[in-house]
Protein backbone atom coordinates (compact mmCIF):
# COMPACT_ATOMS: atom_id res chain seq x y z
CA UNK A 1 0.00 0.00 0.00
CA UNK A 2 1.64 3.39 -0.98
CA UNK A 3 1.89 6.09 1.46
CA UNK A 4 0.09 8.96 1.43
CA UNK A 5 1.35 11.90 0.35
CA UNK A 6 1.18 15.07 2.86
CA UNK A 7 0.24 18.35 1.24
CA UNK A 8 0.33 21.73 2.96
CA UNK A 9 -3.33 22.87 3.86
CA UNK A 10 -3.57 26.53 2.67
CA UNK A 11 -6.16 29.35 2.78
CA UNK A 12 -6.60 32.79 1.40
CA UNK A 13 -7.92 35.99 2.60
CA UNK A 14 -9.11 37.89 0.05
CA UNK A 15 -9.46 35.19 -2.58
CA UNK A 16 -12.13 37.13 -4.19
CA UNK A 17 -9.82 40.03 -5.91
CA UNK A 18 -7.81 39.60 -8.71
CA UNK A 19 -4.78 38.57 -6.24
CA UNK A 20 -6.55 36.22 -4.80
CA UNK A 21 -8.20 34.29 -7.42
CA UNK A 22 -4.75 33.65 -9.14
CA UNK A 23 -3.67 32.50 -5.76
CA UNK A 24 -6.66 30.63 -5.27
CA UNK A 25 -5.90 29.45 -9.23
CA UNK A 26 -2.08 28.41 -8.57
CA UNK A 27 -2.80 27.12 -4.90
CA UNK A 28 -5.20 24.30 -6.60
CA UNK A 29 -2.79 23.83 -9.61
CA UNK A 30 0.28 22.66 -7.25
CA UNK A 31 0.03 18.95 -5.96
CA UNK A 32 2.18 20.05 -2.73
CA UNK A 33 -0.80 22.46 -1.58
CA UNK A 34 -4.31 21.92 -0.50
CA UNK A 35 -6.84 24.70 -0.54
CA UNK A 36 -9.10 24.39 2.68
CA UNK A 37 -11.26 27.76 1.92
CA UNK A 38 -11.48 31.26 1.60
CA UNK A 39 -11.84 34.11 4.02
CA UNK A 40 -14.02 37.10 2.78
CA UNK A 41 -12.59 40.59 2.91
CA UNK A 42 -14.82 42.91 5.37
CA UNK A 43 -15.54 44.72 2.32
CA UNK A 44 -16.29 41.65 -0.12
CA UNK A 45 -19.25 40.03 -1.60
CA UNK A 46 -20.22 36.36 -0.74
CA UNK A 47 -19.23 34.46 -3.72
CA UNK A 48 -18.29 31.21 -4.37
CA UNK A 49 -14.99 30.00 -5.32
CA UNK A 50 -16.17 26.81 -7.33
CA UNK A 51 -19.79 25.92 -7.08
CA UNK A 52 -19.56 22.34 -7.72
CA UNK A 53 -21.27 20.99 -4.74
CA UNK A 54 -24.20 19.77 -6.67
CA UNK A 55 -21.83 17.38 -8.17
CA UNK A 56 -20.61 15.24 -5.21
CA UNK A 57 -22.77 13.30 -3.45
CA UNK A 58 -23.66 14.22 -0.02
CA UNK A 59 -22.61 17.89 -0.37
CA UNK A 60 -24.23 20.54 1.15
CA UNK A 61 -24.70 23.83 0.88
CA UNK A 62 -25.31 26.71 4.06
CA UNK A 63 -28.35 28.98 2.89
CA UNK A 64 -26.60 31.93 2.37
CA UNK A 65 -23.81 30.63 0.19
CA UNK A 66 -21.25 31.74 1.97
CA UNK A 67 -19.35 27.98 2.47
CA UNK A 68 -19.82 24.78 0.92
CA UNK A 69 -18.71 20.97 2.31
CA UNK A 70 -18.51 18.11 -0.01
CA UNK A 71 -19.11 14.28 0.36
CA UNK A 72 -16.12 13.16 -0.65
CA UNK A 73 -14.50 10.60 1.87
CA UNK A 74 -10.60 11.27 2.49
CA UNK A 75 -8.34 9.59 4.22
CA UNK A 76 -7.11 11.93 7.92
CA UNK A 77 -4.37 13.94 6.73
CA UNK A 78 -4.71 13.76 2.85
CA UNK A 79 -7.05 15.92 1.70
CA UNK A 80 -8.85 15.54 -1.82
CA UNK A 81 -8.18 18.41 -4.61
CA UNK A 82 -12.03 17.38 -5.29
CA UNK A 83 -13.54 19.18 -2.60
CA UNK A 84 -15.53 22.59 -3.27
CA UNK A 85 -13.95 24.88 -0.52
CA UNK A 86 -16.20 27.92 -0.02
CA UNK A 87 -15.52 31.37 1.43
CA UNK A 88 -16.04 31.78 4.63
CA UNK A 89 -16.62 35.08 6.97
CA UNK A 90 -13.70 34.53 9.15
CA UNK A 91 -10.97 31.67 9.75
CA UNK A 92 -12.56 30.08 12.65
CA UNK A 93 -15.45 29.56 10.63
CA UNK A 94 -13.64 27.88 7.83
CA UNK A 95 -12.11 25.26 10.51
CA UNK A 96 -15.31 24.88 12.18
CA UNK A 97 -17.31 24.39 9.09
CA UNK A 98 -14.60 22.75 6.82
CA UNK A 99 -13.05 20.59 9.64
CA UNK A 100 -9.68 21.16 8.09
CA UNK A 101 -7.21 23.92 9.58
CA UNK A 102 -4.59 25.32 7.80
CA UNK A 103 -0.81 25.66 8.17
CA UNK A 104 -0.68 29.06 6.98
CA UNK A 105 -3.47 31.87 5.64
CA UNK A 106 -2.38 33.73 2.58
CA UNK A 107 -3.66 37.40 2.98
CA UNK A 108 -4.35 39.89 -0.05
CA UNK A 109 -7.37 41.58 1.06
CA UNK A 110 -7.81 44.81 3.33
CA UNK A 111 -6.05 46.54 6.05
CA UNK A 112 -9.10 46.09 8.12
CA UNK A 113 -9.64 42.49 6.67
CA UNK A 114 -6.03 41.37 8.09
CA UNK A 115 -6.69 43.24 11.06
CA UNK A 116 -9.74 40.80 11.92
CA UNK A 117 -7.62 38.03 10.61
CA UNK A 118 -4.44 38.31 13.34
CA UNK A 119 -6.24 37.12 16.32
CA UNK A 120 -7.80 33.66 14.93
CA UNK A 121 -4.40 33.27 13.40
CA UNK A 122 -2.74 33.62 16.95
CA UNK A 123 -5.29 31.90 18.24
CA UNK A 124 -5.06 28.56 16.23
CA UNK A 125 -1.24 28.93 16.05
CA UNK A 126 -1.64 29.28 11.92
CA UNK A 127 1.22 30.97 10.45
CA UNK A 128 0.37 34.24 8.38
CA UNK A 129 1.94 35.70 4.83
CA UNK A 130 0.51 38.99 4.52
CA UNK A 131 0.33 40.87 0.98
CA UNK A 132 -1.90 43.41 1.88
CA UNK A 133 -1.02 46.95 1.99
CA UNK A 134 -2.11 50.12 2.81
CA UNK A 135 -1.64 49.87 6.36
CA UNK A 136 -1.53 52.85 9.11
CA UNK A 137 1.35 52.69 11.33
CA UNK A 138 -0.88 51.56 14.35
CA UNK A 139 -2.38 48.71 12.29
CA UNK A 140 2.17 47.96 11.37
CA UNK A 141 2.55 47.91 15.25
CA UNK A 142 -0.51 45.09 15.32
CA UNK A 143 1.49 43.24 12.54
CA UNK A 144 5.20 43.56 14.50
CA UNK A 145 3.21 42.32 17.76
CA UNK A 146 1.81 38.96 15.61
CA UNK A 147 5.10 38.19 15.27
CA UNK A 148 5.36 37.37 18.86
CA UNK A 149 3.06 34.77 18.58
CA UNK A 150 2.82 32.94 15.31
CA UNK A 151 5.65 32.95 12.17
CA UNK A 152 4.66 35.99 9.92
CA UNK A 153 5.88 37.85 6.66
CA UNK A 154 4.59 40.77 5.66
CA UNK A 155 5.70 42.42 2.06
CA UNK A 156 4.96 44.87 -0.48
CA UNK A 157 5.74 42.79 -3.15
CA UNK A 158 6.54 39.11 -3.24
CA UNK A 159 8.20 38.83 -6.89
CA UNK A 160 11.26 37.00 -5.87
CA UNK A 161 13.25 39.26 -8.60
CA UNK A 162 12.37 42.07 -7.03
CA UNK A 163 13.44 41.25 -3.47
CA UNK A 164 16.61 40.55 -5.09
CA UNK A 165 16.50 43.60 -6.44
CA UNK A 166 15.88 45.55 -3.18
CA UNK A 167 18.74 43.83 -1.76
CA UNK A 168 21.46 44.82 -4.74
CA UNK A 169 20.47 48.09 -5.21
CA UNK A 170 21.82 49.25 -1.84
CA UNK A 171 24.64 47.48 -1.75
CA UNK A 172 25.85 49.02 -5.70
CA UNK A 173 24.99 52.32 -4.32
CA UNK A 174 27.23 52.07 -0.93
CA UNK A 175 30.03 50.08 -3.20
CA UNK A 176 29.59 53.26 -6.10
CA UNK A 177 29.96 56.41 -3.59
CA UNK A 178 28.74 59.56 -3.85
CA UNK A 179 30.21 60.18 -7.65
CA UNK A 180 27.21 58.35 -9.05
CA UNK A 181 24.19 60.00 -9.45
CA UNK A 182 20.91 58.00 -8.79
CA UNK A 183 17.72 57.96 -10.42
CA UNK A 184 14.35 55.55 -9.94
CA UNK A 185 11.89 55.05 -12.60
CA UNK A 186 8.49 53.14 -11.96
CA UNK A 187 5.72 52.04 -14.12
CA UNK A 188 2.61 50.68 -13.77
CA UNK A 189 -0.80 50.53 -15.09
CA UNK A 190 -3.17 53.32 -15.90
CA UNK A 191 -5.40 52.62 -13.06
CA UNK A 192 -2.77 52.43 -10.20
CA UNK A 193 -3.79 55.28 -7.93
CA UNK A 194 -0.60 55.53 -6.01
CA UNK A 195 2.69 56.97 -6.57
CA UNK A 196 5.53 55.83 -5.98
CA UNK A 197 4.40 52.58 -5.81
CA UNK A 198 5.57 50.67 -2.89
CA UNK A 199 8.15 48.83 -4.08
CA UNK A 200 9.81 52.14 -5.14
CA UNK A 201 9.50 53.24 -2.02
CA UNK A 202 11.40 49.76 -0.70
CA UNK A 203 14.29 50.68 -3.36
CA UNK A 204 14.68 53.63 -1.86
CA UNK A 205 14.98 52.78 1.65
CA UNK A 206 17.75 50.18 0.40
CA UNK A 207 19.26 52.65 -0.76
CA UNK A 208 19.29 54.42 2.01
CA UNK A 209 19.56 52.40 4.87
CA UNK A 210 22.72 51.31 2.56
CA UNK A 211 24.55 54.30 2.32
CA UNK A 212 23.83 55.31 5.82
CA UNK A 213 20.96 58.05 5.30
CA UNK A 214 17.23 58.79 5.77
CA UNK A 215 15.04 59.55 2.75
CA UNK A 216 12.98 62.82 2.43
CA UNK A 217 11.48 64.89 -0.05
CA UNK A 218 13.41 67.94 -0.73
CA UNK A 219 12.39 71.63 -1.92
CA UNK A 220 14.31 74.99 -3.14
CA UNK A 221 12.43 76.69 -0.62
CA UNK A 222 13.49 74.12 2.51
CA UNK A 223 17.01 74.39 1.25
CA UNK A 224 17.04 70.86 1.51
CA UNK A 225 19.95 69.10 0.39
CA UNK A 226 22.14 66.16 0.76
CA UNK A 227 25.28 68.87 0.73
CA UNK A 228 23.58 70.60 3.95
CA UNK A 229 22.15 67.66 5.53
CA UNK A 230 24.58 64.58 4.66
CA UNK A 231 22.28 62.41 6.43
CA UNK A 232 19.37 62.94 4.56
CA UNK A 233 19.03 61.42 1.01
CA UNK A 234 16.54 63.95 -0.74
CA UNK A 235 13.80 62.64 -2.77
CA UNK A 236 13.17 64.58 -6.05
CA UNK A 237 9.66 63.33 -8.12
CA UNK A 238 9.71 64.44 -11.28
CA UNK A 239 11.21 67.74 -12.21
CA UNK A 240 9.29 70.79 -13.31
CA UNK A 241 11.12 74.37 -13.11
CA UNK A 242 13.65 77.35 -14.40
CA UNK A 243 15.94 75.53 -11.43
CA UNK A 244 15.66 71.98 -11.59
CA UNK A 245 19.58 71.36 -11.62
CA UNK A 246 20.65 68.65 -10.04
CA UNK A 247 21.64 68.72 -6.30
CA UNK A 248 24.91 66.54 -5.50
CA UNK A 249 23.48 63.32 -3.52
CA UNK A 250 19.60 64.15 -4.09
CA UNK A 251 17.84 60.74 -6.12
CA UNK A 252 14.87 61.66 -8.91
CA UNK A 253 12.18 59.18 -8.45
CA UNK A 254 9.64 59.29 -11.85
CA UNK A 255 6.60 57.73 -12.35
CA UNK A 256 4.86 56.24 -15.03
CA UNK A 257 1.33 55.21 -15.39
CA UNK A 258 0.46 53.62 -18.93
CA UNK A 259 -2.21 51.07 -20.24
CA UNK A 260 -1.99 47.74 -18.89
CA UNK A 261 1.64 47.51 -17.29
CA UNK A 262 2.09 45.36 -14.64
CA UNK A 263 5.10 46.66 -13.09
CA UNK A 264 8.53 47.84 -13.90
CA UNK A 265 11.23 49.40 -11.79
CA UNK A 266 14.46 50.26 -12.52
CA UNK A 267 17.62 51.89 -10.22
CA UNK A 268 20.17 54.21 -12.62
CA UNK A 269 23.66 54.71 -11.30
CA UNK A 270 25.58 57.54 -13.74
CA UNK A 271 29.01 58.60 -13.07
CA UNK A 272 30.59 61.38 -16.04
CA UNK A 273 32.29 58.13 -17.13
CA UNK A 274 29.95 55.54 -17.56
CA UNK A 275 26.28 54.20 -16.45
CA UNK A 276 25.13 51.14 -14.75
CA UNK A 277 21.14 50.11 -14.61
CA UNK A 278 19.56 47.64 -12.39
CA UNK A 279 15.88 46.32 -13.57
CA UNK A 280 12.88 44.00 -13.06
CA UNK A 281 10.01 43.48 -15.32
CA UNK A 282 6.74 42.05 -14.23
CA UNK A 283 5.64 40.32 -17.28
CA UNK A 284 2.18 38.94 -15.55
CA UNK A 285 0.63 38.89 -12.05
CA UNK A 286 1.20 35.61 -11.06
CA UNK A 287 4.89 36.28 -10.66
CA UNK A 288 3.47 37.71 -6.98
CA UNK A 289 1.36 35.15 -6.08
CA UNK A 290 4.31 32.67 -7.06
CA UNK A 291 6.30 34.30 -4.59
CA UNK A 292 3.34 34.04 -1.99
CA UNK A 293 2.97 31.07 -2.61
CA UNK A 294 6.21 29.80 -1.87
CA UNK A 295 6.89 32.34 0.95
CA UNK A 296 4.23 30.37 2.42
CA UNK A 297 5.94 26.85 1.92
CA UNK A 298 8.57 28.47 3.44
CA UNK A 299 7.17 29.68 6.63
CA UNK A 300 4.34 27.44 7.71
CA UNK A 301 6.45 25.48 9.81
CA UNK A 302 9.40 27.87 11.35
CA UNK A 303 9.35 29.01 14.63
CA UNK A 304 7.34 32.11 15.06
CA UNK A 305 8.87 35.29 13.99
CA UNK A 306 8.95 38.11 11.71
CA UNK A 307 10.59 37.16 8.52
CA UNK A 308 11.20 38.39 5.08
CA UNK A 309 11.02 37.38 1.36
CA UNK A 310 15.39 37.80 1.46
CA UNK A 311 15.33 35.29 4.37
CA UNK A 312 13.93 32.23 2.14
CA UNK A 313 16.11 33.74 -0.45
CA UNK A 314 19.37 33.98 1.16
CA UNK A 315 19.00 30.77 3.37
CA UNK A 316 20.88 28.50 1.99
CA UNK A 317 23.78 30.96 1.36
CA UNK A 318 23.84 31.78 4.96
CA UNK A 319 23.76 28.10 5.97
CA UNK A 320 26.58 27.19 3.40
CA UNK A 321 28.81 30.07 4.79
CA UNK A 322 28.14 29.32 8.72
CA UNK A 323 29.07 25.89 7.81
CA UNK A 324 32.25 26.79 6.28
């Protein structure tokens, strides 16, 4: 008799959006995940994920769609890809009514979604990847204190390029010096209604934290510049006047926002001599739930903690050099 194989029980918050159904999508597509259910966004509708319940035998239905359970016998542990999972209001309620619990919660819904969503995952010890954003830095200080209790990452952007990319960019600049001047351009699609989009903003405080500095947004009025304060790197957006000269140490940041782009950043370093440029196209936007995805592998099972995208990246170079 061949063992069963053990998959990783997985649900998403949020699996409603566009995020979440390609998560939803991808989770159901890998043979090493199971996906238990959905958790509705405060803000969401009560929709089904698959309405297939008619199908199986024994399935049943609650009266206000909100979460479906199928007849399909499995054995403990191994968990059909059959089943109809449903969304469900919050996470207790998808272990009550599902009967399975999950290793880890994938969240891309709403500040106040993930807010309601910390305290069943402390609760039933379930660890949490969190790709919401938008957060107010009281609702951060909830996230830090998770971390206490279960294993948690939290990220702007899960592409595993561009976490590599965050990484580089402020180690070129501290390796370059202060004769190379910096500039950031961003792009994104037409409807993206802020700027500079977060990972821009992540660039920059590699950047920063790299060479030593603080970011902030500069003005000819303020007098503020990197030759007055050395400890500040000023932020320029755009540039639009009779004295828009460069400023020794100050980094343009630019913008773009056209048709149906999914996302592109790239980091210039120009020195009178030559010019180096660091980039990362999103070509579609599974490349981020791919990187949720296996964040969440990662995680489900480490001791609690905060950890980041670069940690799952960088492991096994930091275990090959400590066991050198």
């Amino acid at each position: 008799m061949e063992q069963a194989v053990r998959v990783l029980k997985v649900a998403i918050a949020g699996c409603t959006g566009r995020m979440g159904e390609r998560l939803v999508a991808l989770t159901r597509a890998d043979p090493a995940l199971h996906f238990v259910g959905g958790v509705r966004t405060l803000a969401g509708r009560d929709t089904m994920v698959t309405s297939t319940a008619e199908q199986h035998p024994g399935g049943s239905k609650k009266a206000n769609g909100e979460a479906v359970r199928t007849g399909v016998s499995q054995e403990p542990g191994t968990p059909g890809k059959d089943d109809a999972p449903g969304v469900y209001t919050s996470l207790d309620e998808l272990i009550d009514e599902s009967g399975h619990k999950p290793s880890v919660v994938i969240d891309f819904s709403n500040p106040a979604g993930t807010m309601s969503l910390i305290p069943s995952c402390i609760r039933h010890g379930v660890a949490l990847v969190i790709g919401t954003t938008g957060f107010t830095p009281a609702e951060l200080e909830k996230v830090e204190s998770a971390a206490r209790d279960i294993p948690l990452c939290i990220a702007a952007n899960f592409s595993l390029g561009v976490n590599l990319l965050i990484r580089i960019v402020g180690e070129v600049a501290a390796s370059l010096g202060e004769d190379f001047d910096i500039e950031l351009v961003e792009a994104h699609h037409n409807r993206k209604v802020d700027a500079p989009s977060g990972t821009a903003v992540a660039l920059l405080d590699s950047i920063a934290t790299a060479t030593g500095r603080r970011t902030c947004t500069g003005s000819d009025e303020e007098e503020t510049t990197s030759e007055i304060h050395p400890e500040k790197m000023v932020l320029v957006h755009g540039r639009e006047s009779r004295n828009a000269k460069r400023r020794r140490g100050e980094v343009g940041v630019h913008a773009l926002r056209m048709g149906s782009v999914v996302g592109e950043h790239s980091v210039m370093y120009a020195s009178d001599f030559e010019r180096i440029t660091l980039s990362h196209h999103a070509e579609t936007r599974d490349v981020f739930a791919s990187g949720a995805i296996r964040m969440a592998k990662w995680i489900a099972h480490r001791p609690k903690g905060k950890y980041q995208v670069s940690d799952m990246l960088f492991e096994k170079r930091k275990t090959s050099r400590t066991e050198v």
